[in-house]
N, C-alpha and C. Protein backbone atom coordinates (compact mmCIF):
# COMPACT_ATOMS: atom_id res chain seq x y z
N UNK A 1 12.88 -1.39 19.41
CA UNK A 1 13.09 -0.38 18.38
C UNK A 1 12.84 -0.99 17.01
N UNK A 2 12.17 -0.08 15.98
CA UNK A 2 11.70 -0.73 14.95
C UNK A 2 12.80 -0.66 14.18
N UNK A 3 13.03 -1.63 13.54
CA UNK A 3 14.16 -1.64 12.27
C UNK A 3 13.35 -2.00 10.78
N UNK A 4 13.43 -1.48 9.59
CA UNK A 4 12.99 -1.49 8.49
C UNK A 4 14.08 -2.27 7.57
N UNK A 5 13.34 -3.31 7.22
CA UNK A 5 14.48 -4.10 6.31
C UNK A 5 13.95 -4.00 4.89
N UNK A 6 14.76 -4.21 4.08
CA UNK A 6 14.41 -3.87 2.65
C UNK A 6 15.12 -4.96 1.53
N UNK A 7 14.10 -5.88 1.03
CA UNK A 7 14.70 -7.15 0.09
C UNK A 7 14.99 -6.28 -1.28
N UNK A 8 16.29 -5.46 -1.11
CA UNK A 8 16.86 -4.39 -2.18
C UNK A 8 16.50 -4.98 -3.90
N UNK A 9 17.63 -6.34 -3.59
CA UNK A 9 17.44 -6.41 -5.14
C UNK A 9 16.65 -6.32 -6.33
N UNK A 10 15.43 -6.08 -5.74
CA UNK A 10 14.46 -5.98 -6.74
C UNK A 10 13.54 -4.76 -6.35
N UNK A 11 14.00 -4.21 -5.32
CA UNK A 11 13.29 -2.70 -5.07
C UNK A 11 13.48 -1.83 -5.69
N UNK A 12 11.98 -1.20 -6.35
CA UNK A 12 12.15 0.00 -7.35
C UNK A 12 12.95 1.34 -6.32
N UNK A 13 13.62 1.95 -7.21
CA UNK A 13 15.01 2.51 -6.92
C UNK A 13 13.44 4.29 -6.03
N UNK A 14 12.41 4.46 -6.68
CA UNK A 14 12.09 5.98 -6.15
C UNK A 14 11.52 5.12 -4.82
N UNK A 15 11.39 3.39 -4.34
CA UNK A 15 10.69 3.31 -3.58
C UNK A 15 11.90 3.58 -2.07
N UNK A 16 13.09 2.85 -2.89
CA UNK A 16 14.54 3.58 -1.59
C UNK A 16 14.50 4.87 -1.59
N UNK A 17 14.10 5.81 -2.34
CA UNK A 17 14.34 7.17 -1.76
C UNK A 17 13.00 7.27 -0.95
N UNK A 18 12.17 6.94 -1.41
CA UNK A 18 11.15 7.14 0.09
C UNK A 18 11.63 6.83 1.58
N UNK A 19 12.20 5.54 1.40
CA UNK A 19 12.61 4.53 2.64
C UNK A 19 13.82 5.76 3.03
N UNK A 20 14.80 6.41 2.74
CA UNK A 20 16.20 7.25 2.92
C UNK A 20 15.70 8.20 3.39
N UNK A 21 14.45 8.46 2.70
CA UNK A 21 14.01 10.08 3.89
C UNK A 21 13.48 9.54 5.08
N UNK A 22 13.06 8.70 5.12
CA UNK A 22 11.85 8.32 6.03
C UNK A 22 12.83 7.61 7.42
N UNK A 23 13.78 7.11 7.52
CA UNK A 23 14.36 6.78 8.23
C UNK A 23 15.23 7.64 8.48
N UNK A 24 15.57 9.08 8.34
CA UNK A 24 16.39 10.02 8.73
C UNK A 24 15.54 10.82 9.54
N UNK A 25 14.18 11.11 8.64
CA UNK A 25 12.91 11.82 9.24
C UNK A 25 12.84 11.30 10.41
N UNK A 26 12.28 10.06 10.48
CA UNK A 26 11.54 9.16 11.96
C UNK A 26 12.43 8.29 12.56
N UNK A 27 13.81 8.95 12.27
CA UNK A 27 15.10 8.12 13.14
C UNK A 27 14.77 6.38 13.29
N UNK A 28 14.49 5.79 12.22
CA UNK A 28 14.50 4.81 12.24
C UNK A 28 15.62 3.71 11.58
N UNK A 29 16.36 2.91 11.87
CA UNK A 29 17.23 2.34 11.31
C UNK A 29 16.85 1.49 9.94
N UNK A 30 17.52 2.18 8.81
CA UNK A 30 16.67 1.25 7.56
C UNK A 30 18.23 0.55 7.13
N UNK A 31 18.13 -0.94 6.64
CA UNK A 31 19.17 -2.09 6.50
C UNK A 31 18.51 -2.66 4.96
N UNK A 32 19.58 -2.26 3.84
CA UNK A 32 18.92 -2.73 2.25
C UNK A 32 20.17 -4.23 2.06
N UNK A 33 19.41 -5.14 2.19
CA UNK A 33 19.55 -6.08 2.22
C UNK A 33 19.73 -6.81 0.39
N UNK A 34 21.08 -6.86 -0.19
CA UNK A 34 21.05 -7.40 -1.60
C UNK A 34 22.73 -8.47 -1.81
N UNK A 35 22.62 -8.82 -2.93
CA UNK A 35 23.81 -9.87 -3.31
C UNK A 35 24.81 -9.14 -4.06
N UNK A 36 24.74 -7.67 -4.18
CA UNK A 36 25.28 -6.63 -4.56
C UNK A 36 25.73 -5.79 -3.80
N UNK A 37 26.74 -4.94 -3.90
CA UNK A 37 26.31 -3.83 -3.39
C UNK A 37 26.18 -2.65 -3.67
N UNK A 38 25.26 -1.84 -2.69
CA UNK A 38 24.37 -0.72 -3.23
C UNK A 38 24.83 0.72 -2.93
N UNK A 39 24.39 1.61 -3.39
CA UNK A 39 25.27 3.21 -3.13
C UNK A 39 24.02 3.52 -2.27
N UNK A 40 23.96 3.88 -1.21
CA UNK A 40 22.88 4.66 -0.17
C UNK A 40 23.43 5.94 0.55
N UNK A 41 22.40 6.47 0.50
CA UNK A 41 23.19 8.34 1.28
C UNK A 41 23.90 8.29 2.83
N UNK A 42 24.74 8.95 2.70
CA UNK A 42 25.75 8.59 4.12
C UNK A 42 24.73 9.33 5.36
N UNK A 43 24.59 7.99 6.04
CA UNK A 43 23.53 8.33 7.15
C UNK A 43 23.64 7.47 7.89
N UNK A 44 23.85 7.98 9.54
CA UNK A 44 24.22 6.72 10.37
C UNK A 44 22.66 5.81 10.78
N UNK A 45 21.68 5.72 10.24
CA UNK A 45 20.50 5.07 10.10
C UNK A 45 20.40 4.45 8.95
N UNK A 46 21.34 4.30 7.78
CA UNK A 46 20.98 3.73 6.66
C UNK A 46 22.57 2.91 6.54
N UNK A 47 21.66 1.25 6.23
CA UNK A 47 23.26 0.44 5.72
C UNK A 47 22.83 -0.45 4.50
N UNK A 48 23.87 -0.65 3.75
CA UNK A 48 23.56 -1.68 2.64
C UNK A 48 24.25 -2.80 3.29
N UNK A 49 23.68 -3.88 3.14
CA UNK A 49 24.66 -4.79 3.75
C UNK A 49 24.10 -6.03 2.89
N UNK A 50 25.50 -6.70 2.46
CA UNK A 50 25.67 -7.56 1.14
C UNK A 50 25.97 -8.63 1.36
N UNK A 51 24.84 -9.80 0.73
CA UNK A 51 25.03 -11.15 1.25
C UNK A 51 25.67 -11.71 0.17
N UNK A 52 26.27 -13.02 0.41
CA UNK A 52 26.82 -13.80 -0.79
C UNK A 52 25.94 -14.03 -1.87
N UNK A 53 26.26 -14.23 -3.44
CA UNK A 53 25.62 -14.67 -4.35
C UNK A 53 24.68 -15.99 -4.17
N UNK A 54 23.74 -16.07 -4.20
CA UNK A 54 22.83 -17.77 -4.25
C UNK A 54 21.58 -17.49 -4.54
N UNK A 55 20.83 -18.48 -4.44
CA UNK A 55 19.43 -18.50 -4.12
C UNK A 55 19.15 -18.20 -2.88
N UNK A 56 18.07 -16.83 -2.74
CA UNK A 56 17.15 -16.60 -1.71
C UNK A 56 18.31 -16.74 -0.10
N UNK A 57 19.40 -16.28 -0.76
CA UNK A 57 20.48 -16.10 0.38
C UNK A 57 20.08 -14.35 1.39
N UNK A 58 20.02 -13.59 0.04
CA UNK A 58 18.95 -12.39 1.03
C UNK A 58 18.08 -12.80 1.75
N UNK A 59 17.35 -13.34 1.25
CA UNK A 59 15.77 -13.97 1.81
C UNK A 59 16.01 -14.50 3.52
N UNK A 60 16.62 -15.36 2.81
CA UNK A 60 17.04 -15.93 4.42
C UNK A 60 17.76 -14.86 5.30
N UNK A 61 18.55 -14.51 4.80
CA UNK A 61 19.35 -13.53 5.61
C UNK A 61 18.12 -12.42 6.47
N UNK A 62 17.40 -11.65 5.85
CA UNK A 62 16.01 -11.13 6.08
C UNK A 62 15.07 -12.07 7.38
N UNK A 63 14.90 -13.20 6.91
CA UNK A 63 14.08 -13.68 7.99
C UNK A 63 14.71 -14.31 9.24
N UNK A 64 16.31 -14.35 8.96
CA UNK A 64 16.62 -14.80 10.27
C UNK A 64 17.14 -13.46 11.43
N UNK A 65 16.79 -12.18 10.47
CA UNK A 65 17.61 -10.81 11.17
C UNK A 65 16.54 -10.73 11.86
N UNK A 66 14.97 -10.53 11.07
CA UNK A 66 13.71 -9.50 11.42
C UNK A 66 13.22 -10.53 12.59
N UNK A 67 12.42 -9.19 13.58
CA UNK A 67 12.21 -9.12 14.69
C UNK A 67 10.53 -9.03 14.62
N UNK A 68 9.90 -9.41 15.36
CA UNK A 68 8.65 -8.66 15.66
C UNK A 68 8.80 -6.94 15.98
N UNK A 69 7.78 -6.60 15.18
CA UNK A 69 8.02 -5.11 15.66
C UNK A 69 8.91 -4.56 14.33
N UNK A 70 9.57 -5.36 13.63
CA UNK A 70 10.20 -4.76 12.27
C UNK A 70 9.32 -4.79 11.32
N UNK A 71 9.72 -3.99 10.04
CA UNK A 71 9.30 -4.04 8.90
C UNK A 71 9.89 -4.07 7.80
N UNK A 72 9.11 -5.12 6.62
CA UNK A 72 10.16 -5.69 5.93
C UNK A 72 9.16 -5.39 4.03
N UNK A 73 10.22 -5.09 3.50
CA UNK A 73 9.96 -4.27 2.11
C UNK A 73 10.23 -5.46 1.31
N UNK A 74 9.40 -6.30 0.59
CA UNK A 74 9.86 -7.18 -0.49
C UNK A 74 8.72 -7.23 -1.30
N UNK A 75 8.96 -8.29 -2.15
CA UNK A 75 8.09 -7.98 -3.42
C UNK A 75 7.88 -9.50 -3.35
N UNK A 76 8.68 -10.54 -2.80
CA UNK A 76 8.90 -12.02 -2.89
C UNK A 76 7.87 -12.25 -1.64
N UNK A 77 6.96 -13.19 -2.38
CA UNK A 77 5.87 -13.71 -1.47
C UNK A 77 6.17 -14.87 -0.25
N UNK A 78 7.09 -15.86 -0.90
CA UNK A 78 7.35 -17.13 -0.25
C UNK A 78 8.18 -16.06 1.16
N UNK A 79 9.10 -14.88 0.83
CA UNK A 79 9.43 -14.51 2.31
C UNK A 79 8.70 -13.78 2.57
N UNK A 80 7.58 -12.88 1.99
CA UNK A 80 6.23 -12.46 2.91
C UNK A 80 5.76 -13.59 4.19
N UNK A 81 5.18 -14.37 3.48
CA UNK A 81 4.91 -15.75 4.38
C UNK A 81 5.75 -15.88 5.83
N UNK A 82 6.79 -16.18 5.35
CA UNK A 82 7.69 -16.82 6.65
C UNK A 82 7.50 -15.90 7.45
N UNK A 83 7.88 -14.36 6.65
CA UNK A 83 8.11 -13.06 8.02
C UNK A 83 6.44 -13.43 8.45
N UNK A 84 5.40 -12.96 7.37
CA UNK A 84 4.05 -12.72 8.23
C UNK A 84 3.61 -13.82 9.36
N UNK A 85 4.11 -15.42 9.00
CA UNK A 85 4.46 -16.57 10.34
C UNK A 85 4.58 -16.22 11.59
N UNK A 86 6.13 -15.45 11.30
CA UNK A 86 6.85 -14.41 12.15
C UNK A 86 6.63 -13.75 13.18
N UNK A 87 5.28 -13.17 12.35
CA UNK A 87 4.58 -12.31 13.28
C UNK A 87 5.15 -10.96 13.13
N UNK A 88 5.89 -10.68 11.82
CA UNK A 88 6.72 -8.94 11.33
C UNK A 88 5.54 -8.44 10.16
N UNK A 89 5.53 -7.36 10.17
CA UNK A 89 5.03 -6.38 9.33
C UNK A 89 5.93 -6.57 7.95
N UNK A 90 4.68 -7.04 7.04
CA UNK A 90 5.48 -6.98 5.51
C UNK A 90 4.81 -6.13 4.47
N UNK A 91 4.99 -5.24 3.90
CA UNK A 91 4.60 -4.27 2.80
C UNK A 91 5.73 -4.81 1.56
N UNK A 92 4.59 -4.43 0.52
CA UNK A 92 5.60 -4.98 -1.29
C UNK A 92 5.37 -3.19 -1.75
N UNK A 93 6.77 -3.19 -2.63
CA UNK A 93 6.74 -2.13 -3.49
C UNK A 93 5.68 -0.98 -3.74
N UNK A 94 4.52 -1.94 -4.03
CA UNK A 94 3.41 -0.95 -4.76
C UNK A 94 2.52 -0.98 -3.43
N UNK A 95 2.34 -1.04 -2.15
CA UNK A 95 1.59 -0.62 -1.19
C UNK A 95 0.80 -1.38 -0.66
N UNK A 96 1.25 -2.79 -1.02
CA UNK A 96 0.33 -3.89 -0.62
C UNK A 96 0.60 -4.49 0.97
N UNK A 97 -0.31 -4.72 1.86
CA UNK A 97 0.18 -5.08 3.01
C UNK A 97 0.28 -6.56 3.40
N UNK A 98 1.01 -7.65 3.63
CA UNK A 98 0.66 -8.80 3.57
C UNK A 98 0.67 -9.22 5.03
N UNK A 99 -0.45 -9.98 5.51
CA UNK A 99 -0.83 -10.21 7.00
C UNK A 99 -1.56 -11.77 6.62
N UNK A 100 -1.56 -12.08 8.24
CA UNK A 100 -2.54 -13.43 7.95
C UNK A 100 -3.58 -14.13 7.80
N UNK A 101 -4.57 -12.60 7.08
CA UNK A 101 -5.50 -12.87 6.41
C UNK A 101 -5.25 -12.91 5.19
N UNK A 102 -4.76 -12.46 4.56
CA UNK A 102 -4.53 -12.70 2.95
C UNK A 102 -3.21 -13.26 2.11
N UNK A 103 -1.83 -13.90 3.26
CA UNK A 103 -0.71 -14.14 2.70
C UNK A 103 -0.96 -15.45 2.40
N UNK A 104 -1.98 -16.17 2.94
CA UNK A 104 -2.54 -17.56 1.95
C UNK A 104 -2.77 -17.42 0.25
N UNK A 105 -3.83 -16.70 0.42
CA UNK A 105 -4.18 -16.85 -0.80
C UNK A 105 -2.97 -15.90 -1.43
N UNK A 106 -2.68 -14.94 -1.38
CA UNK A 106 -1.62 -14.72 -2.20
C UNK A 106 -0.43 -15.77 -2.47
N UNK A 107 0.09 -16.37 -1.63
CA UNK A 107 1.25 -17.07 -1.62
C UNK A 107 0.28 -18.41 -2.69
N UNK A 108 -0.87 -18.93 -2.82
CA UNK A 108 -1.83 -19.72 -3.67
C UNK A 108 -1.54 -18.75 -5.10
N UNK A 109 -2.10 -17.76 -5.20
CA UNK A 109 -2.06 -17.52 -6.52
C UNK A 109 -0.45 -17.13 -7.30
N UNK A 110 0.26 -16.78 -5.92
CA UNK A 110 1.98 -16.94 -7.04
C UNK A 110 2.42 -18.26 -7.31
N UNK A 111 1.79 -19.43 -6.37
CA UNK A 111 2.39 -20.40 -6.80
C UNK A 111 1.28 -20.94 -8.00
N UNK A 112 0.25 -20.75 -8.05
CA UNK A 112 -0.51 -20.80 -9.23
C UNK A 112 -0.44 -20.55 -10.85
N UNK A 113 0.49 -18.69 -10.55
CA UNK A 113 0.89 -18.09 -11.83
C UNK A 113 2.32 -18.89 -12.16
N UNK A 114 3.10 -19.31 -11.36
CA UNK A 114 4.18 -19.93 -11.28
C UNK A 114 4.13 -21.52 -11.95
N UNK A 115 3.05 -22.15 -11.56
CA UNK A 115 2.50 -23.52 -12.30
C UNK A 115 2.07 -23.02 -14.04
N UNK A 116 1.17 -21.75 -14.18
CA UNK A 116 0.93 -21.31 -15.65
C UNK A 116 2.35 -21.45 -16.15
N UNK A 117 3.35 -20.58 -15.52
CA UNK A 117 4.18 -20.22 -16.34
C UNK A 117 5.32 -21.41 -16.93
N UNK A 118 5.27 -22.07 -15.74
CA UNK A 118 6.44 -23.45 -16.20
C UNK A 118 5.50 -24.22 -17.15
N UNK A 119 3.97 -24.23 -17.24
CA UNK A 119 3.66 -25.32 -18.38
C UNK A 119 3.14 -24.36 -19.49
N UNK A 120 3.99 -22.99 -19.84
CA UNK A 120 4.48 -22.77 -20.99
C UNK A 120 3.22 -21.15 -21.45
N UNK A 121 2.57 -21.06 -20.66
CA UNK A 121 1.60 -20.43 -20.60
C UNK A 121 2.00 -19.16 -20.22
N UNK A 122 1.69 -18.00 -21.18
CA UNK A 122 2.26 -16.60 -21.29
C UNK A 122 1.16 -15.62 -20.26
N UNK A 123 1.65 -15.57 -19.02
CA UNK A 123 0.69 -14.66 -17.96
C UNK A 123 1.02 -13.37 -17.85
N UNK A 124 2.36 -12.73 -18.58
CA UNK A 124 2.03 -11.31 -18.86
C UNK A 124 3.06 -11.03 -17.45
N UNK A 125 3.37 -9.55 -17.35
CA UNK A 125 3.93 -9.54 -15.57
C UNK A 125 3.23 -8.34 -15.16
N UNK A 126 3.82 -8.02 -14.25
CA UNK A 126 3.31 -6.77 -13.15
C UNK A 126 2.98 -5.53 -14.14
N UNK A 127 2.19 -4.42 -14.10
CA UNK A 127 2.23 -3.10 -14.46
C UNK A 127 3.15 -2.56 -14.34
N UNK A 128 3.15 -1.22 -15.10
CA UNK A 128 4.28 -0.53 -14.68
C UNK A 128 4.50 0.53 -13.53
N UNK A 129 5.56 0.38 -13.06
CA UNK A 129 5.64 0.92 -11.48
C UNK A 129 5.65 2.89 -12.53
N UNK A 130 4.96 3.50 -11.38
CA UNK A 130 4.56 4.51 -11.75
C UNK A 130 4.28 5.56 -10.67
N UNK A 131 4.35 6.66 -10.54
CA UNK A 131 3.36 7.52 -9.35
C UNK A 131 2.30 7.01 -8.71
N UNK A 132 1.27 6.42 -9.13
CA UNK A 132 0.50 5.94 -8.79
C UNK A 132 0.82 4.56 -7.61
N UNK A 133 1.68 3.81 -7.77
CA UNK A 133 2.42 3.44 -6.97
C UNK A 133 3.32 3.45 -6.21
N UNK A 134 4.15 4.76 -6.31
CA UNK A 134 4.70 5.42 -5.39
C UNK A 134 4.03 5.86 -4.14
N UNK A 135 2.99 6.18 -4.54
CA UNK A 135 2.52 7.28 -3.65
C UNK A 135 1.48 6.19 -2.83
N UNK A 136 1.29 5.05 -3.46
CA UNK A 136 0.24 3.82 -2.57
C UNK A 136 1.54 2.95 -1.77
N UNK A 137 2.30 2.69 -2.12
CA UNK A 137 3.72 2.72 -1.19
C UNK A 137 3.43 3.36 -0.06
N UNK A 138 3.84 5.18 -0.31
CA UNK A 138 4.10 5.71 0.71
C UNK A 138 2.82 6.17 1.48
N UNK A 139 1.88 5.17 1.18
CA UNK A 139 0.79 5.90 2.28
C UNK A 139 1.07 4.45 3.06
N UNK A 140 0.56 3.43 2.73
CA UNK A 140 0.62 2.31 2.98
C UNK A 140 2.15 2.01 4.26
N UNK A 141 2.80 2.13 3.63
CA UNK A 141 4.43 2.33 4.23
C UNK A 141 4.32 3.71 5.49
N UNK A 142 3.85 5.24 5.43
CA UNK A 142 3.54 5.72 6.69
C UNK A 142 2.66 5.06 7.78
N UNK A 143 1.33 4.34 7.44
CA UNK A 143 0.82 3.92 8.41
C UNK A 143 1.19 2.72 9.01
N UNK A 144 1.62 1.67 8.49
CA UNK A 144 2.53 0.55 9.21
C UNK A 144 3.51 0.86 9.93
N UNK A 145 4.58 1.85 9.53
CA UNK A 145 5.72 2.62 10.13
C UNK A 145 4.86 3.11 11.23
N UNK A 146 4.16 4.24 11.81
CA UNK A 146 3.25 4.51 12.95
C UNK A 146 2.91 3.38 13.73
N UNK A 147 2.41 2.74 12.62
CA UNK A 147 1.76 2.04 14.09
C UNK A 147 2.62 1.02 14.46
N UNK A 148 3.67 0.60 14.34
CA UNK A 148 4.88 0.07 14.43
C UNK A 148 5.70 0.62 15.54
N UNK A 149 5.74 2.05 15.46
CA UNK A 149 6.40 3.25 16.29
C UNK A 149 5.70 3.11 17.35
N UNK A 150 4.44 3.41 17.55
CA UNK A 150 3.68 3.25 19.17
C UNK A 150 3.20 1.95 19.28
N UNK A 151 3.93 0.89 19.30
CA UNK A 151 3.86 -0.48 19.19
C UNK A 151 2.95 -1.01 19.47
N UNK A 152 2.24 -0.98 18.54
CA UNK A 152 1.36 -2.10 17.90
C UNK A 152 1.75 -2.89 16.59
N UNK A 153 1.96 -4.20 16.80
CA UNK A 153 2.53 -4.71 15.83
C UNK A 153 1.18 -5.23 14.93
């Protein structure tokens, strides 16, 4: 059974209401994973569940839950990696799919922008999350969910 995990703390808030319908819709169990905790609609398919304060204590928590056959919502590349290792389905915020053709070089260029930025060098950040990324989310996010469902991982 597919379970949908979600690295909350930094998930844009219209991308959980996608995830809240979508796991009531397609009876799928969705688990928002943060160092907080979160208000989610009372639904026996939806849990917040709250790890201790630290470093990448979600993170871990995330890669030691997810399963093959799950899917996992983050925006953090270094746990793209491990899950896509894994062998789990990873989608970021804005509709990006990360697999093991391209979580190299991505996981290369964050640690790249990450080298700019510690030697002082102003790289600017992400766009702004918008419709336009909502809606590349939720296409991106239906077809992984499917094909997840008639298992194909």
């Amino acid at each position: 059974m597919t379970v949908i995990w979600v690295d909350a703390d930094a998930c844009p808030n219209p991308i959980k209401e996608v995830l809240f319908k979508a796991a009531d819709r397609r009876n799928v169990d969705l688990n928002l994973v943060a160092n907080q905790s979160l208000r989610v609609p009372r639904s026996a398919r939806i849990r917040s569940l709250t790890v201790p304060q630290g470093f990448d204590v979600a993170d871990d928590y995330i890669c030691d839950q997810a399963e093959v056959g799950d899917l996992v919502i983050t925006q953090d590349i270094p746990l793209a990696a491990a899950l896509v290792e894994k062998g789990i389905a990873v989608i970021d915020p804005r509709g990006r799919e990360y697999d093991a053709r391209n979580i190299g070089e991505r996981l290369s260029m964050r640690n790249f922008m990450d080298e700019m930025r510690g030697s002082g060098v102003m790289t600017g950040g992400p766009s702004a999350f918008g419709d336009r990324e909502k809606q590349a989310f939720a296409n991106t996010f239906d077809r992984v969910l499917t094909r997840l469902l008639r298992g194909t991982p």
